[in-house]
PDB file of N, CA and C in Angstrom:
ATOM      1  N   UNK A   1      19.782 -26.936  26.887  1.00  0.00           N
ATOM      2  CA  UNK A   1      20.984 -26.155  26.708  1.00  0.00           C
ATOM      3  C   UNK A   1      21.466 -25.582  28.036  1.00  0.00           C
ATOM      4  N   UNK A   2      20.571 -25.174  28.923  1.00  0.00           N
ATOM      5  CA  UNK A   2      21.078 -24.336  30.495  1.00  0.00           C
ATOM      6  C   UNK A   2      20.600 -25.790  30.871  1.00  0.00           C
ATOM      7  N   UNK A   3      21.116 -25.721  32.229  1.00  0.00           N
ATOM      8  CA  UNK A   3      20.790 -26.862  33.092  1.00  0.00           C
ATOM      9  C   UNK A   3      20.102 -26.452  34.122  1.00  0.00           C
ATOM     10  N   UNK A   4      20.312 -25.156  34.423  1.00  0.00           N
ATOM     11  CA  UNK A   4      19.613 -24.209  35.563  1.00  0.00           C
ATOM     12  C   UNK A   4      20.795 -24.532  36.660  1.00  0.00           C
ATOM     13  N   UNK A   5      21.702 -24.527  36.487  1.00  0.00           N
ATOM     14  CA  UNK A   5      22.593 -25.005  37.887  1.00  0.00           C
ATOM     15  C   UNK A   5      23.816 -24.595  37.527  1.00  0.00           C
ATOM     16  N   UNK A   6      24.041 -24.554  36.271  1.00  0.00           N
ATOM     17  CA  UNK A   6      25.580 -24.219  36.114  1.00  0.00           C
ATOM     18  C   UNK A   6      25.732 -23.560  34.766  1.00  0.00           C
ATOM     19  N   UNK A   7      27.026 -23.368  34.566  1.00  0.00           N
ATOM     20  CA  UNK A   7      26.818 -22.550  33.101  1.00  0.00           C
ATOM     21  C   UNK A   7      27.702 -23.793  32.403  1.00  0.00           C
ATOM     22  N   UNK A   8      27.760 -24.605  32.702  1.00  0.00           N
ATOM     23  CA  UNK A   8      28.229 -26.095  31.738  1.00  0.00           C
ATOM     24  C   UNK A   8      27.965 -26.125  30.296  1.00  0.00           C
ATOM     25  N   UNK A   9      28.788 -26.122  29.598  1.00  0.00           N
ATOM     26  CA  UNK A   9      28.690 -26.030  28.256  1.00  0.00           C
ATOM     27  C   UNK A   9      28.165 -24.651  27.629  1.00  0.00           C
ATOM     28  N   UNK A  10      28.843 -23.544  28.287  1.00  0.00           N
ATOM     29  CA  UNK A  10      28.921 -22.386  27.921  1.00  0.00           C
ATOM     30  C   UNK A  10      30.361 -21.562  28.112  1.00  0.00           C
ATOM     31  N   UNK A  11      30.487 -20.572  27.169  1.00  0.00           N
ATOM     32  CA  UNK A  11      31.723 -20.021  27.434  1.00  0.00           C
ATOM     33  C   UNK A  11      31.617 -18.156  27.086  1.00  0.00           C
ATOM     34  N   UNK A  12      32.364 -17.852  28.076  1.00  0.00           N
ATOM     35  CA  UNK A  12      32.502 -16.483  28.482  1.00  0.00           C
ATOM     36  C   UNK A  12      33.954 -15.653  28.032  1.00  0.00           C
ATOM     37  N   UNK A  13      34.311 -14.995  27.468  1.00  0.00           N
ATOM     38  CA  UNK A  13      35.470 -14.166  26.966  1.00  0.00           C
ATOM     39  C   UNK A  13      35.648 -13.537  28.503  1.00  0.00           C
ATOM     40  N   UNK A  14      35.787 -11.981  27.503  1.00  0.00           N
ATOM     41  CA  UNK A  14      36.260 -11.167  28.348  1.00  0.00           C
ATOM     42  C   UNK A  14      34.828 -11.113  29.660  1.00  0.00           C
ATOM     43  N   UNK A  15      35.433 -10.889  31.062  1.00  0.00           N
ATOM     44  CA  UNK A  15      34.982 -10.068  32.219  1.00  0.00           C
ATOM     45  C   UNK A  15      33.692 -11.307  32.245  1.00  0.00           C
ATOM     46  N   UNK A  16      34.082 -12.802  32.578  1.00  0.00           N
ATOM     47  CA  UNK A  16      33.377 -14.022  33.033  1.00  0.00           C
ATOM     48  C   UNK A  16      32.774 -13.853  34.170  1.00  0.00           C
ATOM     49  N   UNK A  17      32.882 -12.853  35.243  1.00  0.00           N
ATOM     50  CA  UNK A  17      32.377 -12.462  36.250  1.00  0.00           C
ATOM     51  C   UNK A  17      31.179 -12.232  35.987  1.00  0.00           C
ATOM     52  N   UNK A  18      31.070 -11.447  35.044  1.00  0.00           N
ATOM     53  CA  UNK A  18      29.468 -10.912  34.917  1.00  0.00           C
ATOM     54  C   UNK A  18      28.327 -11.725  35.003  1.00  0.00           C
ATOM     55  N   UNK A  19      28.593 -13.185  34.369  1.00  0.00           N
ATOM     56  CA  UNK A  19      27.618 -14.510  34.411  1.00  0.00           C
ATOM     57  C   UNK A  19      27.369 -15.310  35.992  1.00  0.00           C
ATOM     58  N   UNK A  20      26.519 -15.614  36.281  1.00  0.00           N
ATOM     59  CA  UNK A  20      26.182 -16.267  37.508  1.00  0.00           C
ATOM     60  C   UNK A  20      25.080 -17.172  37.399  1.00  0.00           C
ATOM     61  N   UNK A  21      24.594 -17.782  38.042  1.00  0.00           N
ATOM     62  CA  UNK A  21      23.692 -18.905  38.439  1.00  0.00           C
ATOM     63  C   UNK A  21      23.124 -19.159  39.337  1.00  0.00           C
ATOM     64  N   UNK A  22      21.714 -18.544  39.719  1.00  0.00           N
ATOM     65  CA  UNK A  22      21.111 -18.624  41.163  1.00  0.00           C
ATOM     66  C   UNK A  22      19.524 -18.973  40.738  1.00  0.00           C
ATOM     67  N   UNK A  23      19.057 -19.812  41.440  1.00  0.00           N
ATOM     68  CA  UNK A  23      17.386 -20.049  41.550  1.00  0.00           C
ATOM     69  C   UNK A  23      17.223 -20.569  40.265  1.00  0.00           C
ATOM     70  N   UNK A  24      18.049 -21.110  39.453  1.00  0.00           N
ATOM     71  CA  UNK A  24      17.892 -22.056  38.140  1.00  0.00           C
ATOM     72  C   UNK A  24      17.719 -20.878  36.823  1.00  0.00           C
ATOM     73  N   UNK A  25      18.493 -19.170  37.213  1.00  0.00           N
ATOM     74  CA  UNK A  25      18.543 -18.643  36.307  1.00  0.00           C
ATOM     75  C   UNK A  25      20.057 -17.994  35.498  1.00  0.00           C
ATOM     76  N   UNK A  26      20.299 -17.658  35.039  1.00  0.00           N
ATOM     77  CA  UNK A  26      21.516 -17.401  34.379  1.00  0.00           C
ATOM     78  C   UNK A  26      21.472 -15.547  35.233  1.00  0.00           C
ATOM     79  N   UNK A  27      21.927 -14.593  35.791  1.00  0.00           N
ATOM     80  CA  UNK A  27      22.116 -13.947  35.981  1.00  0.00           C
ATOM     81  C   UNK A  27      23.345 -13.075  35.858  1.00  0.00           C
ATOM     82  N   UNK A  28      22.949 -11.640  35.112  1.00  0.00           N
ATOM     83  CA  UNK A  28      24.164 -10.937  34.088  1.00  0.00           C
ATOM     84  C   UNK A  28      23.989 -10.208  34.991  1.00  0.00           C
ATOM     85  N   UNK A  29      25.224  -9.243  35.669  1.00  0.00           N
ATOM     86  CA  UNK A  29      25.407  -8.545  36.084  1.00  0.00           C
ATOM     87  C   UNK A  29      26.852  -7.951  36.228  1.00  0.00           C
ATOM     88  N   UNK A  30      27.489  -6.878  35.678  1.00  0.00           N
ATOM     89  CA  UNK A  30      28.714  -6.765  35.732  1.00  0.00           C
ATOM     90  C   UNK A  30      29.034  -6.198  34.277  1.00  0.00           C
ATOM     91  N   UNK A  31      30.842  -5.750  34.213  1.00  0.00           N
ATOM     92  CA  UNK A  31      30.556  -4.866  33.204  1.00  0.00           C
ATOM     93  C   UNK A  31      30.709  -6.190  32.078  1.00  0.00           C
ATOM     94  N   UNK A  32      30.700  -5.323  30.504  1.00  0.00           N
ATOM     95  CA  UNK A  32      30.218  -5.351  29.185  1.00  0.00           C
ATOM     96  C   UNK A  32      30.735  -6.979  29.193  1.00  0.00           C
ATOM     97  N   UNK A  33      29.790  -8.332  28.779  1.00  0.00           N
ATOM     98  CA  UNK A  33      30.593  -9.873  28.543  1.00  0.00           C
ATOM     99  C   UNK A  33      28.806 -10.393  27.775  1.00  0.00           C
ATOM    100  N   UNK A  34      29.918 -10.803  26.902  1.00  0.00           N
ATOM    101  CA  UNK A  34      29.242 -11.757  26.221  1.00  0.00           C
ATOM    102  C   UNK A  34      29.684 -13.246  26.186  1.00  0.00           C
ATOM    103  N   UNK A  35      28.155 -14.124  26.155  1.00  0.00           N
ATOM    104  CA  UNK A  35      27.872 -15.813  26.751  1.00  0.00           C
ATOM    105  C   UNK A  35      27.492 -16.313  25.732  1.00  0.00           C
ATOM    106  N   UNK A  36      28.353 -17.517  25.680  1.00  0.00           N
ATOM    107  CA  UNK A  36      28.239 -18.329  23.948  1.00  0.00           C
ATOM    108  C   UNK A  36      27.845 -19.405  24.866  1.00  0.00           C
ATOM    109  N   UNK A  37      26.877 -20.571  23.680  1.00  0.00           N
ATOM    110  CA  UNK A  37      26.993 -21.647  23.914  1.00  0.00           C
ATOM    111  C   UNK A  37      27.305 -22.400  23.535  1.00  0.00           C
ATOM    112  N   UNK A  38      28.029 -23.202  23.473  1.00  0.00           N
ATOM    113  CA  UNK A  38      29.665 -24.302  23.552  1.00  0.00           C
ATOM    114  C   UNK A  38      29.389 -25.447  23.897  1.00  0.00           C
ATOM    115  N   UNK A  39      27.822 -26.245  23.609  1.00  0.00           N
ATOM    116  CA  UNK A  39      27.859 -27.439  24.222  1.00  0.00           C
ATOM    117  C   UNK A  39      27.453 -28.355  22.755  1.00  0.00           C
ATOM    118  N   UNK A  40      27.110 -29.677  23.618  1.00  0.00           N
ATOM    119  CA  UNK A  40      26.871 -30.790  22.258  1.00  0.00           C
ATOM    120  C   UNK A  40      25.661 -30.586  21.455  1.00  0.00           C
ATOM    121  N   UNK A  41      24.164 -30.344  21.942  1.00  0.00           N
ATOM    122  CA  UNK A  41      23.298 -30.209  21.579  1.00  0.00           C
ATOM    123  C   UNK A  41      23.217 -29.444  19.578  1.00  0.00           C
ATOM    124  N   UNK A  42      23.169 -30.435  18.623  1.00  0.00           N
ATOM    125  CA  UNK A  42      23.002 -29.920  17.630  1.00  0.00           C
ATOM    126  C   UNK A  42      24.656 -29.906  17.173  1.00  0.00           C
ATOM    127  N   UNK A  43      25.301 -29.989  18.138  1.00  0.00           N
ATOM    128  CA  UNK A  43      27.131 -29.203  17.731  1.00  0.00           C
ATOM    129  C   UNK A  43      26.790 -27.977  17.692  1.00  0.00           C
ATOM    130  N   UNK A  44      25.779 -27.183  18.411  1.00  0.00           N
ATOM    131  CA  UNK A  44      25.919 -25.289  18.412  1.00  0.00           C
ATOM    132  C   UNK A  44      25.135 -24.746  17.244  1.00  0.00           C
ATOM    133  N   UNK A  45      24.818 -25.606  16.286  1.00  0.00           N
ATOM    134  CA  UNK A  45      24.093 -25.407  14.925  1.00  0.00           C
ATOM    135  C   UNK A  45      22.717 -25.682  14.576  1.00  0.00           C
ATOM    136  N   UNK A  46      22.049 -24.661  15.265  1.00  0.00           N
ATOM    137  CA  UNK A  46      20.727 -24.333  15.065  1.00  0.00           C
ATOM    138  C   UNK A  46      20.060 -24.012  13.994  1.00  0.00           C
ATOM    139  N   UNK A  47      19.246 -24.603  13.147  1.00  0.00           N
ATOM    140  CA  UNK A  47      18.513 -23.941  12.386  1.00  0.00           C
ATOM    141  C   UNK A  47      16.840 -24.587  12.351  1.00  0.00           C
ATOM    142  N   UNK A  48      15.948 -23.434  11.861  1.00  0.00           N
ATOM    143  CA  UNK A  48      14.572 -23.786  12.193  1.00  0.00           C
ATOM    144  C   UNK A  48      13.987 -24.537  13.457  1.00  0.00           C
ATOM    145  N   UNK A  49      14.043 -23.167  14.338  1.00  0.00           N
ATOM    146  CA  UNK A  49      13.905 -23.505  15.783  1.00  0.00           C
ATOM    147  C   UNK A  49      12.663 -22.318  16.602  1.00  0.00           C
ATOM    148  N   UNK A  50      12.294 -22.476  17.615  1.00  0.00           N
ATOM    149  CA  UNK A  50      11.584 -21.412  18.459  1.00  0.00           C
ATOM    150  C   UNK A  50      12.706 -21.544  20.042  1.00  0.00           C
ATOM    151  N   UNK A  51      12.790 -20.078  19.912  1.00  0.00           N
ATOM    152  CA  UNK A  51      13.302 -19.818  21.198  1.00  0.00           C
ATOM    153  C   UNK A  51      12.223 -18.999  22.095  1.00  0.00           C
ATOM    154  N   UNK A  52      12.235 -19.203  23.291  1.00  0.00           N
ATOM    155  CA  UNK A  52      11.800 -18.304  24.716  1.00  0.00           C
ATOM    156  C   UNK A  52      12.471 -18.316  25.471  1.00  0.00           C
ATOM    157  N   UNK A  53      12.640 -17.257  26.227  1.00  0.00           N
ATOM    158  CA  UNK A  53      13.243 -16.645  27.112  1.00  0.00           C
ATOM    159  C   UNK A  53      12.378 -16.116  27.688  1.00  0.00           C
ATOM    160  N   UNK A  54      12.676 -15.865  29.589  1.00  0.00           N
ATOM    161  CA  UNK A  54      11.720 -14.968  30.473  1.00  0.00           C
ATOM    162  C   UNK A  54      13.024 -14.188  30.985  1.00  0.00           C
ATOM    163  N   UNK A  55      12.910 -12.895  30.472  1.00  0.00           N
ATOM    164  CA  UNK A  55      13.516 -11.797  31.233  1.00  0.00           C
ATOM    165  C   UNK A  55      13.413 -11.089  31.965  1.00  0.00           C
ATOM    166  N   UNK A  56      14.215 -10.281  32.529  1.00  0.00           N
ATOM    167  CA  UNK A  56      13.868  -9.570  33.773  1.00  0.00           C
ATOM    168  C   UNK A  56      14.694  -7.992  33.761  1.00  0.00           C
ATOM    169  N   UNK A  57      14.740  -6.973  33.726  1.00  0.00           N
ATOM    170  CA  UNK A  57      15.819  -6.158  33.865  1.00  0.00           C
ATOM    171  C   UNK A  57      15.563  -4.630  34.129  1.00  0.00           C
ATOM    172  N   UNK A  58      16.188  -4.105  34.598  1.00  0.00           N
ATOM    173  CA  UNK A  58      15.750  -3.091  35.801  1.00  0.00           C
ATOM    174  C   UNK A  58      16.148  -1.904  35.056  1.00  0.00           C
ATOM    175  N   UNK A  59      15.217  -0.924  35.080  1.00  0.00           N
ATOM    176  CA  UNK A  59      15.692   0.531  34.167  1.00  0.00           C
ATOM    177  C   UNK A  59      17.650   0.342  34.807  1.00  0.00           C
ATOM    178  N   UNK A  60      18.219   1.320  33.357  1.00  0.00           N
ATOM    179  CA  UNK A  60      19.134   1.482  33.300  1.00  0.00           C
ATOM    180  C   UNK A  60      19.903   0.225  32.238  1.00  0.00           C
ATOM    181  N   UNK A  61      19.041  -0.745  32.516  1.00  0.00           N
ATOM    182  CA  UNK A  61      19.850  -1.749  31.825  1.00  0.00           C
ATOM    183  C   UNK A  61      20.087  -2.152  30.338  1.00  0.00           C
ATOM    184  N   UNK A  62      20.781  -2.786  30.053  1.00  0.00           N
ATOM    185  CA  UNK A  62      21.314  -2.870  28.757  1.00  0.00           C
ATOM    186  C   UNK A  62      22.093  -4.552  28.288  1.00  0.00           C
ATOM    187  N   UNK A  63      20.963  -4.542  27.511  1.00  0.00           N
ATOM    188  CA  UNK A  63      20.973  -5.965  27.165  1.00  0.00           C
ATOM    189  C   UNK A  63      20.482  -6.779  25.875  1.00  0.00           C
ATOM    190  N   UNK A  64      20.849  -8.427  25.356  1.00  0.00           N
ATOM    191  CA  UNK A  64      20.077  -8.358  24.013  1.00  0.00           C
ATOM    192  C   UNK A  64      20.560  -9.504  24.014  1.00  0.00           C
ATOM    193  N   UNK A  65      19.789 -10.290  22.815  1.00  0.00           N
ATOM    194  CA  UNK A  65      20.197 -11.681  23.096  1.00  0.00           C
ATOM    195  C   UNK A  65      20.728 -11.857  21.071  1.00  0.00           C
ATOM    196  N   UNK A  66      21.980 -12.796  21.350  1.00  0.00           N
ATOM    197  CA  UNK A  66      22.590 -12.485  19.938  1.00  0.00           C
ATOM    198  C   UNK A  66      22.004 -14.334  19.705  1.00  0.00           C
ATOM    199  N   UNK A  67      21.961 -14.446  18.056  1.00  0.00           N
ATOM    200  CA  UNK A  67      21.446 -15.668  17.639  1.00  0.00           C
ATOM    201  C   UNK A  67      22.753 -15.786  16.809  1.00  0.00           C
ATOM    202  N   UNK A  68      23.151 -17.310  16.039  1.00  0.00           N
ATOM    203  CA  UNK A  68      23.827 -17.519  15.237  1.00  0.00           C
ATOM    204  C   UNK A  68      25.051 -17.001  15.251  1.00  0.00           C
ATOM    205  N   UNK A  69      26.093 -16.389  16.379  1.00  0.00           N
ATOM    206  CA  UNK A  69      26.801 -16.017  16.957  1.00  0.00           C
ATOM    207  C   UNK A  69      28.099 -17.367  16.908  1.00  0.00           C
ATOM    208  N   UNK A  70      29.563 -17.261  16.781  1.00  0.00           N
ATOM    209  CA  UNK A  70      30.387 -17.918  17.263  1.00  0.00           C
ATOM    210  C   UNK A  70      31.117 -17.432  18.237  1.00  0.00           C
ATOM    211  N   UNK A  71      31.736 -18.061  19.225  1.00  0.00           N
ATOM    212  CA  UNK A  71      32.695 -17.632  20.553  1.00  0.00           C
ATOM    213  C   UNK A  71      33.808 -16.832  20.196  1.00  0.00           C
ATOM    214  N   UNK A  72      34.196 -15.607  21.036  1.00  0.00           N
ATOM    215  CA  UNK A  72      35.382 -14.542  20.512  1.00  0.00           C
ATOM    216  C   UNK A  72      35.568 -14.351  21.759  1.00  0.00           C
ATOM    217  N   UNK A  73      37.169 -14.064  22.169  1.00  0.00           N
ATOM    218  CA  UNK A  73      37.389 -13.386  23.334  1.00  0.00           C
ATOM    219  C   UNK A  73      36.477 -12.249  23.974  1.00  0.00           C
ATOM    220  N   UNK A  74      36.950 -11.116  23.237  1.00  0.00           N
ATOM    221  CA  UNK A  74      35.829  -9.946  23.600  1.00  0.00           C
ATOM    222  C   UNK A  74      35.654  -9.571  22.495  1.00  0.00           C
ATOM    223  N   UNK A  75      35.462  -8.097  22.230  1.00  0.00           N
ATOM    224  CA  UNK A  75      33.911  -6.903  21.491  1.00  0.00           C
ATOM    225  C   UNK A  75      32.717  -7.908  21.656  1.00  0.00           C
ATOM    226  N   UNK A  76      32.179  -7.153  20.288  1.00  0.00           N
ATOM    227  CA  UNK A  76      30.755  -7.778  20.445  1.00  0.00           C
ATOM    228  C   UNK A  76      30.807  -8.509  19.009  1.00  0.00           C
ATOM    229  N   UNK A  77      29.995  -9.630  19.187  1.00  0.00           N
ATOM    230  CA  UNK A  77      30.046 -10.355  18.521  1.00  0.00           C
ATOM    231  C   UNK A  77      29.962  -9.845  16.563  1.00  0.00           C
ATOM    232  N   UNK A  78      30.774 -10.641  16.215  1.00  0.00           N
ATOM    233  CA  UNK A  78      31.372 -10.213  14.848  1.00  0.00           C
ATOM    234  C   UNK A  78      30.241 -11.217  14.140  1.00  0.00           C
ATOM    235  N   UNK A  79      29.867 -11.970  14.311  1.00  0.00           N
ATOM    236  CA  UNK A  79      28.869 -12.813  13.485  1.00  0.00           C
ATOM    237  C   UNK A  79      27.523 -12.836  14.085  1.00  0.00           C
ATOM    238  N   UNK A  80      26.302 -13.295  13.521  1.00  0.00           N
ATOM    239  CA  UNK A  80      25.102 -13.474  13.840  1.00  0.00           C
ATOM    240  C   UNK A  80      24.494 -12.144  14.178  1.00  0.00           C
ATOM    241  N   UNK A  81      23.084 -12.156  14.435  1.00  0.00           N
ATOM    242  CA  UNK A  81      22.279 -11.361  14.849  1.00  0.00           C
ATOM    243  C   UNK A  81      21.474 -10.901  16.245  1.00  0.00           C
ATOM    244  N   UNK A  82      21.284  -9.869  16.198  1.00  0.00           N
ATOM    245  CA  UNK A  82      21.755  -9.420  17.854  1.00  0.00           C
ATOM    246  C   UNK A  82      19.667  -9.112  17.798  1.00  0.00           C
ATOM    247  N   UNK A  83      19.233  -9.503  18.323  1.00  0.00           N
ATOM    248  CA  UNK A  83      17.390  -9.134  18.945  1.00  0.00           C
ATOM    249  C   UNK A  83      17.291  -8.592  20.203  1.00  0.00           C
ATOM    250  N   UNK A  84      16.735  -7.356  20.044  1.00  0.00           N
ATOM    251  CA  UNK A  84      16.112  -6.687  20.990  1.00  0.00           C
ATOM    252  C   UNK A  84      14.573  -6.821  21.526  1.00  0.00           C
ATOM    253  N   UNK A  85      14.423  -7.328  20.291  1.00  0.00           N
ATOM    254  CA  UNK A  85      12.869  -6.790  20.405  1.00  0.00           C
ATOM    255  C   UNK A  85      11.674  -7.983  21.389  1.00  0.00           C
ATOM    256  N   UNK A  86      12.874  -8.756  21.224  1.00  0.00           N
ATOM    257  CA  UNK A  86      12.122  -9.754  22.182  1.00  0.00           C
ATOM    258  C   UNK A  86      11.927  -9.527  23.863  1.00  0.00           C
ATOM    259  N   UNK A  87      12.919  -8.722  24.022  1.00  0.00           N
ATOM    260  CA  UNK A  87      12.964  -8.366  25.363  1.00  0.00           C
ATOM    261  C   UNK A  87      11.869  -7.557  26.370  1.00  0.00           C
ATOM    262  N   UNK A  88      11.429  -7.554  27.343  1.00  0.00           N
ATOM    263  CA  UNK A  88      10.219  -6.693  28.003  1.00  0.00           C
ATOM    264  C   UNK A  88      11.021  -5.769  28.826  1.00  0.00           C
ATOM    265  N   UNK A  89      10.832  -4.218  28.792  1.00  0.00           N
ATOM    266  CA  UNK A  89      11.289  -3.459  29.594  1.00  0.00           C
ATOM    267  C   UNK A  89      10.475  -3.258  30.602  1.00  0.00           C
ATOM    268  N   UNK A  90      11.122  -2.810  31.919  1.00  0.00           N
ATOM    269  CA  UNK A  90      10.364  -1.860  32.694  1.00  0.00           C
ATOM    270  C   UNK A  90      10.683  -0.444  33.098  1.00  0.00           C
ATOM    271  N   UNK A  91       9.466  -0.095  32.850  1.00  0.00           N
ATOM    272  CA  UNK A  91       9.644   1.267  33.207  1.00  0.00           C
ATOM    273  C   UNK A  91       9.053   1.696  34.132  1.00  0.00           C
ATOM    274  N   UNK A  92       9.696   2.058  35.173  1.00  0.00           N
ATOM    275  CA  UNK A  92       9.161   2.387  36.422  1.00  0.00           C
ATOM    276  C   UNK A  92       8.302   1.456  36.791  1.00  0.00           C
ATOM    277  N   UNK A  93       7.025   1.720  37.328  1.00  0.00           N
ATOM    278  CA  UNK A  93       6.378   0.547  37.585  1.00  0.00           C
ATOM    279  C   UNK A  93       5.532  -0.358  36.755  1.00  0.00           C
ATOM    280  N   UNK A  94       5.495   0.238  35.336  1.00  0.00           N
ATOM    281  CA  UNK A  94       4.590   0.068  34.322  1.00  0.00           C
ATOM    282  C   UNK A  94       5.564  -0.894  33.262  1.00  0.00           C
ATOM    283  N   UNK A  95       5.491  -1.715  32.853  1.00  0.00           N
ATOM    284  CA  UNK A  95       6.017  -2.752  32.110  1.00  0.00           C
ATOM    285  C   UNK A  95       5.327  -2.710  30.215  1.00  0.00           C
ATOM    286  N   UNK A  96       6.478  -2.041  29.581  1.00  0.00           N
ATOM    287  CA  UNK A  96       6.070  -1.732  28.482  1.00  0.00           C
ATOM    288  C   UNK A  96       5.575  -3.088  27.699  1.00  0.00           C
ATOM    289  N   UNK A  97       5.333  -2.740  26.880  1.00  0.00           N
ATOM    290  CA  UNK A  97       4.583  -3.841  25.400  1.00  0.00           C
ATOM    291  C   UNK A  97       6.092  -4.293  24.911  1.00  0.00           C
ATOM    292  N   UNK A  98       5.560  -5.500  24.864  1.00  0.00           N
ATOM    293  CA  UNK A  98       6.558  -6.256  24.117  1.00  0.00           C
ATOM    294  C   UNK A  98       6.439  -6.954  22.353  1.00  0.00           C
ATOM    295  N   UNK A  99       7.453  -7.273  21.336  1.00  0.00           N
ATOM    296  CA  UNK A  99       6.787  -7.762  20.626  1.00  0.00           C
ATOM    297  C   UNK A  99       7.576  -9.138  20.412  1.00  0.00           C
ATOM    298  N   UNK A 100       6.984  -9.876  19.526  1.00  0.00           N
ATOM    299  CA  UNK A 100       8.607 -11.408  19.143  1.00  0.00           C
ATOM    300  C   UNK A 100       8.443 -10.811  18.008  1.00  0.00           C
ATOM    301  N   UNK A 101       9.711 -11.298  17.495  1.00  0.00           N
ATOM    302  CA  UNK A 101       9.988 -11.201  16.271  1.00  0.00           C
ATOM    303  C   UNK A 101      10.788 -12.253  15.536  1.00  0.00           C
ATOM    304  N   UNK A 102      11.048 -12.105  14.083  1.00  0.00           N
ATOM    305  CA  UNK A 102      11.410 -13.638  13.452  1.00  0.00           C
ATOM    306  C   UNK A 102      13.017 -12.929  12.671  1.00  0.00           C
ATOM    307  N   UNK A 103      13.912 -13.596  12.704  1.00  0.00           N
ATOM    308  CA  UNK A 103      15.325 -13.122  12.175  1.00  0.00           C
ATOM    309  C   UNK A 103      15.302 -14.047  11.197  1.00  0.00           C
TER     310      UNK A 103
END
């Protein structure tokens, strides 16, 4: 689905700035945008799957990864389900507990 090089077959609404691409990672930075994916794989229609992700994100931040989601200009997404819990914080230098979870 990422290629690590580009955001090809993805699409960005409002404030597309925020998305970037460096060292084969997707990098968010910038204000409030949400990243659909818009490519062939499946036609976008996932079901009975495992996802991973390796995150990274620096106190202050604010972030979450939405599943089953369709593309909208801006707010936040009107369909699908939004997971937090998959994510690892850090706090200060100590890197809290993480858990997965199943939607």
């Amino acid at each position: 689905m990422f290629d690590g090089k580009s955001l090809k077959d993805w699409k960005v609404g409002k404030n597309a700035s925020t998305f970037s691409v460096d060292s084969g990672m997707i990098i968010v930075n910038g204000p409030t945008a949400h990243l659909f994916y818009d490519g062939p794989v499946k036609n976008h229609e996932f079901k009975n799957f495992e996802f991973k992700a390796r995150v990274m994100t620096t106190p202050g931040s604010n972030s979450g990864i939405y599943f089953h989601t369709i593309y909208q200009d801006s707010s936040w997404p009107q369909k699908g389900f939004e997971d937090r819990s998959i994510i690892r914080i850090l706090i200060g230098n100590e890197r809290a507990a993480y858990t997965t979870s199943r939607i």
